[in-house]
PDB file of N, CA and C in Angstrom:
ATOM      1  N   UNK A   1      45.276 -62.228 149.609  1.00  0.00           N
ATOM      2  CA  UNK A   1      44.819 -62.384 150.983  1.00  0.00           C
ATOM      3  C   UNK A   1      45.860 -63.182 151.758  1.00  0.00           C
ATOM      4  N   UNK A   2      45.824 -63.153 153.012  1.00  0.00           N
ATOM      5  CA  UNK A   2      46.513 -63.514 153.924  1.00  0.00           C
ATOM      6  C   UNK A   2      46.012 -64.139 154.984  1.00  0.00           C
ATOM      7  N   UNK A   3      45.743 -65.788 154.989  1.00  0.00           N
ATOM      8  CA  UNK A   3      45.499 -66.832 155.932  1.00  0.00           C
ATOM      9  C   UNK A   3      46.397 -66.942 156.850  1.00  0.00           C
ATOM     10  N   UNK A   4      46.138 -66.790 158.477  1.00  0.00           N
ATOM     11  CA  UNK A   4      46.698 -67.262 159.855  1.00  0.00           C
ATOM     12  C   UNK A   4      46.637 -68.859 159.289  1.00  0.00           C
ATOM     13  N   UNK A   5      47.440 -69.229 159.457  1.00  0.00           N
ATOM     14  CA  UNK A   5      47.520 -71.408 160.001  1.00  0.00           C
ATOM     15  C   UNK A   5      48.501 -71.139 160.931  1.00  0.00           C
ATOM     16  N   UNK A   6      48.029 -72.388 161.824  1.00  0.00           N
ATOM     17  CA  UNK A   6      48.527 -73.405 162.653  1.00  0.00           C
ATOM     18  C   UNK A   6      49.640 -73.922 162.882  1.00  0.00           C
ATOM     19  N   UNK A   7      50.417 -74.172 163.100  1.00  0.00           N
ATOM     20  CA  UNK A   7      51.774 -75.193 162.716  1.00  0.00           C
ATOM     21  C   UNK A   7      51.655 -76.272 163.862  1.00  0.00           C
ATOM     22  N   UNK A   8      51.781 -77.562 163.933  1.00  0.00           N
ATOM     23  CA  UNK A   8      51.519 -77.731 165.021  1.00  0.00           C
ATOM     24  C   UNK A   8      53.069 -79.459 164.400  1.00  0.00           C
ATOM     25  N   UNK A   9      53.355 -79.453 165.813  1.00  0.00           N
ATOM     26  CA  UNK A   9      54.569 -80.758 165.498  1.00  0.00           C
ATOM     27  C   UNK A   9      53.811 -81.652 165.999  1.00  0.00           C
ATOM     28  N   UNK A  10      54.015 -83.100 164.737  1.00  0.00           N
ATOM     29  CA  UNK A  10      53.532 -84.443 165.367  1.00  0.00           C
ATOM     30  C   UNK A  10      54.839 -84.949 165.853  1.00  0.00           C
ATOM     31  N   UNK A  11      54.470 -86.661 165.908  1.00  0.00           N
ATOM     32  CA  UNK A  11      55.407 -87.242 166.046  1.00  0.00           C
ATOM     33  C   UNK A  11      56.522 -87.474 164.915  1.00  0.00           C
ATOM     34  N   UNK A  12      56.187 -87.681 163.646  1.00  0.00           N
ATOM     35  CA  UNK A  12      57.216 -87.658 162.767  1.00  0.00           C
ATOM     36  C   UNK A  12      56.748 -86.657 161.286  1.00  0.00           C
ATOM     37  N   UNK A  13      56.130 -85.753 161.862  1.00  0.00           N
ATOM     38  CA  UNK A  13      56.060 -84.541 160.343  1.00  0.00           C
ATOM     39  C   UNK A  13      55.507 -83.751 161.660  1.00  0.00           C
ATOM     40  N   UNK A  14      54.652 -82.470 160.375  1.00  0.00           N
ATOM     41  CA  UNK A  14      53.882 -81.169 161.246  1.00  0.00           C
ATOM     42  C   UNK A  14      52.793 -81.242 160.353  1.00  0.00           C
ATOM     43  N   UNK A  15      51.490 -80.862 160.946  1.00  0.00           N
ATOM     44  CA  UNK A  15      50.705 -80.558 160.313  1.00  0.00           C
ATOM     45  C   UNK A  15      49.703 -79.110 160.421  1.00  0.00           C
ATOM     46  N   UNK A  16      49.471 -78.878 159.770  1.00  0.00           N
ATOM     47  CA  UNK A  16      48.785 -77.326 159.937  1.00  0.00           C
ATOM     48  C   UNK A  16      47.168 -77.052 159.378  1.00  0.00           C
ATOM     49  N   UNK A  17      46.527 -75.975 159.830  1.00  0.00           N
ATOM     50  CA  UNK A  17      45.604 -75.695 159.582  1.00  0.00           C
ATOM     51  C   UNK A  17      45.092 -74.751 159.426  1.00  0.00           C
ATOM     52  N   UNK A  18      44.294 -73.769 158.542  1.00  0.00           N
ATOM     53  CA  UNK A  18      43.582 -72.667 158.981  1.00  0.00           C
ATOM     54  C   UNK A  18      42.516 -71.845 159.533  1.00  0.00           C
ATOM     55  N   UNK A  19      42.737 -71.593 160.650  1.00  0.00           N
ATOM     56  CA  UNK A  19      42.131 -70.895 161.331  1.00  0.00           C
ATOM     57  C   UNK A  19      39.980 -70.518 160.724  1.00  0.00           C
ATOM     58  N   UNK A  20      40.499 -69.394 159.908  1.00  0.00           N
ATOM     59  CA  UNK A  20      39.385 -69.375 159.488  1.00  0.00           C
ATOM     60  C   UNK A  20      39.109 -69.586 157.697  1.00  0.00           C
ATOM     61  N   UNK A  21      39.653 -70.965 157.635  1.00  0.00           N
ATOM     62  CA  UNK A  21      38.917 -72.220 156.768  1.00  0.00           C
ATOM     63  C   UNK A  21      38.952 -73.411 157.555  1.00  0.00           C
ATOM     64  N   UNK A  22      37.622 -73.650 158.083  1.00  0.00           N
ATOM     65  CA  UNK A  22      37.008 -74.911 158.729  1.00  0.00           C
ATOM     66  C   UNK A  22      37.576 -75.960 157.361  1.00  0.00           C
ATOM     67  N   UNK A  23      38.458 -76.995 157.977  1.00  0.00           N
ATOM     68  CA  UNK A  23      38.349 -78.109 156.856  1.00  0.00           C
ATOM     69  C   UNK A  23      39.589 -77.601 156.210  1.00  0.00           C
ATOM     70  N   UNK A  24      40.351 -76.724 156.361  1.00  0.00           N
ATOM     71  CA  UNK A  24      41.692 -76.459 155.222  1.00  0.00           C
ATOM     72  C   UNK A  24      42.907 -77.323 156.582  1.00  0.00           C
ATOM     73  N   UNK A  25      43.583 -78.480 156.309  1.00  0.00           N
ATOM     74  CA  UNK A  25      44.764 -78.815 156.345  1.00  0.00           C
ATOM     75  C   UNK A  25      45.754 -79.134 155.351  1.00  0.00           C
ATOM     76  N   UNK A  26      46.434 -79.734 156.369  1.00  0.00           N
ATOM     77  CA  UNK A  26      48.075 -80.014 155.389  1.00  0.00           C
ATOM     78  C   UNK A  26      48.843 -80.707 156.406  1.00  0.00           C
ATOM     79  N   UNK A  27      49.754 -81.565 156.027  1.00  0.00           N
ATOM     80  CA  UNK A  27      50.700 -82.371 156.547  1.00  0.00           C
ATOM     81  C   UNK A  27      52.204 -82.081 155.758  1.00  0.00           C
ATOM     82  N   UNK A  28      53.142 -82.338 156.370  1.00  0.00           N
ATOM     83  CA  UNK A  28      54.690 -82.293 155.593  1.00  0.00           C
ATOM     84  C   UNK A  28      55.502 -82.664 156.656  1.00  0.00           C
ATOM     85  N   UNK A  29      56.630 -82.776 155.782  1.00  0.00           N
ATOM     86  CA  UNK A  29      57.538 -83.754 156.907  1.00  0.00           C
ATOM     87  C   UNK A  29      58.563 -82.423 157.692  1.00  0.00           C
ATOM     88  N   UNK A  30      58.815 -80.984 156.847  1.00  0.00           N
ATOM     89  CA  UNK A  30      59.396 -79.980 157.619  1.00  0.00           C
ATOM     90  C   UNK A  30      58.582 -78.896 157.646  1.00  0.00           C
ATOM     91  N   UNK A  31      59.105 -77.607 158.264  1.00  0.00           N
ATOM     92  CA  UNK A  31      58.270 -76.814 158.522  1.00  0.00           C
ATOM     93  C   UNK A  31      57.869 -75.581 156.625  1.00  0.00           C
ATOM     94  N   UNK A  32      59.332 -76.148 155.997  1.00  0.00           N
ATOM     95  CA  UNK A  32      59.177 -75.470 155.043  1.00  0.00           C
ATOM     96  C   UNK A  32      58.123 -76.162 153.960  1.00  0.00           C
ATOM     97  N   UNK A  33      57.836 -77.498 153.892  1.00  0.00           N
ATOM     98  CA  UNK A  33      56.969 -78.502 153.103  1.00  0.00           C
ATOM     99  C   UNK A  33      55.692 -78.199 153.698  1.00  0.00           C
ATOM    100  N   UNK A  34      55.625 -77.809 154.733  1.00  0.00           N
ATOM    101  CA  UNK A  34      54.325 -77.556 155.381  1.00  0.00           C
ATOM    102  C   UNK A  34      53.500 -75.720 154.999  1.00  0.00           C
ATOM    103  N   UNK A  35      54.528 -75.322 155.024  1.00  0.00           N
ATOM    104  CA  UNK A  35      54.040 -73.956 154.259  1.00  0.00           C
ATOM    105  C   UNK A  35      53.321 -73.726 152.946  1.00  0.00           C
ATOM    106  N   UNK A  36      54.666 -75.088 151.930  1.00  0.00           N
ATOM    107  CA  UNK A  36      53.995 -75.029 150.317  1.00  0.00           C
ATOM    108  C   UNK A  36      52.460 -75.809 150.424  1.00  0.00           C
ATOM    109  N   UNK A  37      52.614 -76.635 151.273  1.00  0.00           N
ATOM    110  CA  UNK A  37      51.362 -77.749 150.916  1.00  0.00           C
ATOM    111  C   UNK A  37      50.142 -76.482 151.896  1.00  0.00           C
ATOM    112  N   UNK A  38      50.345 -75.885 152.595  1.00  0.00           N
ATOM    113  CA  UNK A  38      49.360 -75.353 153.226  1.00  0.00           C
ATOM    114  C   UNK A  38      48.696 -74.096 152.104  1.00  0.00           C
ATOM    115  N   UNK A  39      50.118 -73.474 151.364  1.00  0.00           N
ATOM    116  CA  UNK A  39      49.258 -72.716 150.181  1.00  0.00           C
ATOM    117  C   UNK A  39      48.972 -73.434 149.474  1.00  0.00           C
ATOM    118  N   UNK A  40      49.278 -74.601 149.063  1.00  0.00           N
ATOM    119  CA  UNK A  40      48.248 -75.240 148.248  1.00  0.00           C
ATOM    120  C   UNK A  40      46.788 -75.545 148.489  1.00  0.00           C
ATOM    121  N   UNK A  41      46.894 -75.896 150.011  1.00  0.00           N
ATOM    122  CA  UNK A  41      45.162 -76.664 150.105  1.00  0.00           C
ATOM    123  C   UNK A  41      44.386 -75.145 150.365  1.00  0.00           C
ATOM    124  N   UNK A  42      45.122 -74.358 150.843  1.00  0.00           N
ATOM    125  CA  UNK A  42      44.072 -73.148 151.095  1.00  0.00           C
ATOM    126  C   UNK A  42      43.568 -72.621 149.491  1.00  0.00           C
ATOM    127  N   UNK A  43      44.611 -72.351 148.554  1.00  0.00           N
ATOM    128  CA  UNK A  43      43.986 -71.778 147.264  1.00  0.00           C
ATOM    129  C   UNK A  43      43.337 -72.961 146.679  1.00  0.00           C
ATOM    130  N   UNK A  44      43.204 -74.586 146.658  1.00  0.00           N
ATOM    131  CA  UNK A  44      42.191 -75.686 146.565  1.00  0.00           C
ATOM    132  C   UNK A  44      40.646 -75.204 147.270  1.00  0.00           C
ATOM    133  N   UNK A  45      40.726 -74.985 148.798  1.00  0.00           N
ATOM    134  CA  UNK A  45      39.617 -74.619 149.579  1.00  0.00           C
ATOM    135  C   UNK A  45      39.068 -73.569 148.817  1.00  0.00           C
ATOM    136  N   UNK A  46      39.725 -72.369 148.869  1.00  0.00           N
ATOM    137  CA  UNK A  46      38.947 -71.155 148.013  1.00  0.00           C
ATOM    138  C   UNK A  46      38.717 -71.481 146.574  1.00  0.00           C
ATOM    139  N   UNK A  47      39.276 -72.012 146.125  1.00  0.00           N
ATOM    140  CA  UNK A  47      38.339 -72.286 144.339  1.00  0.00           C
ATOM    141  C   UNK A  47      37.126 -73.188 144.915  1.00  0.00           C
ATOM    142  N   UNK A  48      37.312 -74.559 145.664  1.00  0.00           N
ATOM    143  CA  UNK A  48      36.011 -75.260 146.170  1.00  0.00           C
ATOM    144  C   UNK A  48      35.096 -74.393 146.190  1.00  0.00           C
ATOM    145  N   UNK A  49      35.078 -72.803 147.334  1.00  0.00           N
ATOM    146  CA  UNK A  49      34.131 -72.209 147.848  1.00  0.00           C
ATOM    147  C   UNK A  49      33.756 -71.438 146.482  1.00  0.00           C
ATOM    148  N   UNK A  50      34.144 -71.010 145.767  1.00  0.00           N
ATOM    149  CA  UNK A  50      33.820 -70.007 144.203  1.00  0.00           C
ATOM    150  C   UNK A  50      33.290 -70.839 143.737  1.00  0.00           C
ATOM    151  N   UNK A  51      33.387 -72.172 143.643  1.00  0.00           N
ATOM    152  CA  UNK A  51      33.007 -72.850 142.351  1.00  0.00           C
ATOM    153  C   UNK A  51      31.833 -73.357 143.052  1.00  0.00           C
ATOM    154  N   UNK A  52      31.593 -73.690 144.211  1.00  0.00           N
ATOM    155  CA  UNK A  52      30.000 -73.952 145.009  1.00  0.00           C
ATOM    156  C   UNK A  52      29.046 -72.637 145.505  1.00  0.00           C
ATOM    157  N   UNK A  53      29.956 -71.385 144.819  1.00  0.00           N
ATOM    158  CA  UNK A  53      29.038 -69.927 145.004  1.00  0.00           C
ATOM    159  C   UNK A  53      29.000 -69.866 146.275  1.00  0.00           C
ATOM    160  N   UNK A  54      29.799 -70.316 147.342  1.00  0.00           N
ATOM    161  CA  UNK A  54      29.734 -69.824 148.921  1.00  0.00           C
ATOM    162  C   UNK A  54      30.747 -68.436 148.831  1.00  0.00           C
ATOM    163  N   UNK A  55      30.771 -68.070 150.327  1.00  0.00           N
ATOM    164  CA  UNK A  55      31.367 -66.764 150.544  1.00  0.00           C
ATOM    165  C   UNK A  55      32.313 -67.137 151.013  1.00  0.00           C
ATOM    166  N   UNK A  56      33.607 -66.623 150.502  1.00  0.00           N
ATOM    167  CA  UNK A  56      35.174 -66.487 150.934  1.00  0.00           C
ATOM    168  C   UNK A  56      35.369 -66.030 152.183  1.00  0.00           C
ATOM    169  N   UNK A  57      35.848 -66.686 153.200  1.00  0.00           N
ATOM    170  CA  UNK A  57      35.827 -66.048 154.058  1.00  0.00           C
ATOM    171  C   UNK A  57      37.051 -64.992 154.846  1.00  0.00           C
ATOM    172  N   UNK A  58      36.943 -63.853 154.870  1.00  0.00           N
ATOM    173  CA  UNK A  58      37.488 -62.574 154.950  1.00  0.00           C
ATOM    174  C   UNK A  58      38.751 -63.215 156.360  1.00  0.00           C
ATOM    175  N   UNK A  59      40.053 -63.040 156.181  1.00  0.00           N
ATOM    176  CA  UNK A  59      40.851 -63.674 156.868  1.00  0.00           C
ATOM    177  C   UNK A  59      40.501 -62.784 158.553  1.00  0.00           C
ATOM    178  N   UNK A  60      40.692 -63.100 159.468  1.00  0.00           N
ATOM    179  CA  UNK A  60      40.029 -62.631 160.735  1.00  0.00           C
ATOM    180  C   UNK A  60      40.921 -62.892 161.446  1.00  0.00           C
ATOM    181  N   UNK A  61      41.532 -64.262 161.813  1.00  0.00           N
ATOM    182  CA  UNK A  61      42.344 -64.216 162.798  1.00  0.00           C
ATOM    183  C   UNK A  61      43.646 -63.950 162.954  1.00  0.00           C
ATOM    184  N   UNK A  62      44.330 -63.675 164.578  1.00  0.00           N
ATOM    185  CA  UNK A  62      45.651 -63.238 164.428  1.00  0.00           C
ATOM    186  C   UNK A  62      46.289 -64.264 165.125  1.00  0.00           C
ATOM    187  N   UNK A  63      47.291 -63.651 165.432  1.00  0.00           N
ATOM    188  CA  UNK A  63      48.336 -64.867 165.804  1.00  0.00           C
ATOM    189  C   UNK A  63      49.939 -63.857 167.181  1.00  0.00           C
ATOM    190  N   UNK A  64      49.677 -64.517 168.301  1.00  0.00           N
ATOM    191  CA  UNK A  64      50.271 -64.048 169.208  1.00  0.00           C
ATOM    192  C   UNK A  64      50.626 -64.512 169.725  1.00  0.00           C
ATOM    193  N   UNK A  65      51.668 -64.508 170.648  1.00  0.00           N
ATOM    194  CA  UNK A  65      52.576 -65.325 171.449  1.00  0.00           C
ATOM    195  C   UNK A  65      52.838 -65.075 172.967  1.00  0.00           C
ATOM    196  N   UNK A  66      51.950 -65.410 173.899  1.00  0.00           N
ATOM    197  CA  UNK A  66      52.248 -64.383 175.423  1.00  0.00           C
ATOM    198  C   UNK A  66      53.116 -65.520 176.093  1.00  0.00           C
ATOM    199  N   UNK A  67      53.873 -64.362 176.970  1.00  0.00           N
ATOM    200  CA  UNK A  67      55.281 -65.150 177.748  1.00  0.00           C
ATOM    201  C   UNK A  67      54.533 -65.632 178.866  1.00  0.00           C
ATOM    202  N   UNK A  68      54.755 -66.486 179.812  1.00  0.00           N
ATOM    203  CA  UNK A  68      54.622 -67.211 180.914  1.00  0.00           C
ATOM    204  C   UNK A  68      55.700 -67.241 181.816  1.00  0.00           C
ATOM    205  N   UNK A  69      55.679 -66.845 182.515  1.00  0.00           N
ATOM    206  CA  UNK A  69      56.823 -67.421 183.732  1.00  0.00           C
ATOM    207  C   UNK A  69      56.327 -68.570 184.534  1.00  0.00           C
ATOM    208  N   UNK A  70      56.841 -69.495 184.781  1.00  0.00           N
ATOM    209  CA  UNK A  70      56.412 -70.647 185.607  1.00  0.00           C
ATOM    210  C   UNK A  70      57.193 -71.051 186.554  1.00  0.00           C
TER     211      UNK A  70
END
C-alpha cells in the first residue's frame, strides 16, 4: 500500500504526517530521515491497528500542487 504524508519544514528539522492515519507522525532532521522514520511509524500504526482488530484504513488521499499567480 501506498500512504500520502505531509512534509511540512519546522524551524530546525521537518516533520510529517499521514493523511489518512489520524495519529501517524514523524520528525527528522532532513527530508530523506523523514521519509525512513515516516515508513517506520506508518508500518508501527498498521500492526497497532491488526493487533487491536481495527480496520486498515484503505489509502484515499492525493496530493496536488495548484499554481497561484499573485
Amino acid at each position: 500500500m501506498r500512504y500520502a504524508i505531509v512534509i511540512e519544514k519546522a524551524e530546525g528539522n521537518y516533520s510529517a504526517y499521514a493523511p489518512d492515519l489520524p495519529g501517524c507522525v514523524a520528525t527528522g532532521a532532513s527530508i530523506e530521515e523523514i521519509g525512513t522514520h515516516m515508513q517506520e511509524a506508518i508500518a508501527f500504526h498498521l500492526e497497532g491497528l491488526r493487533e487491536d482488530g481495527a480496520i486498515i484504513p484503505t489509502p484515499s488521499s492525493r496530493v496536488e500542487y495548484i499554481e497561484v499567480t499573485v
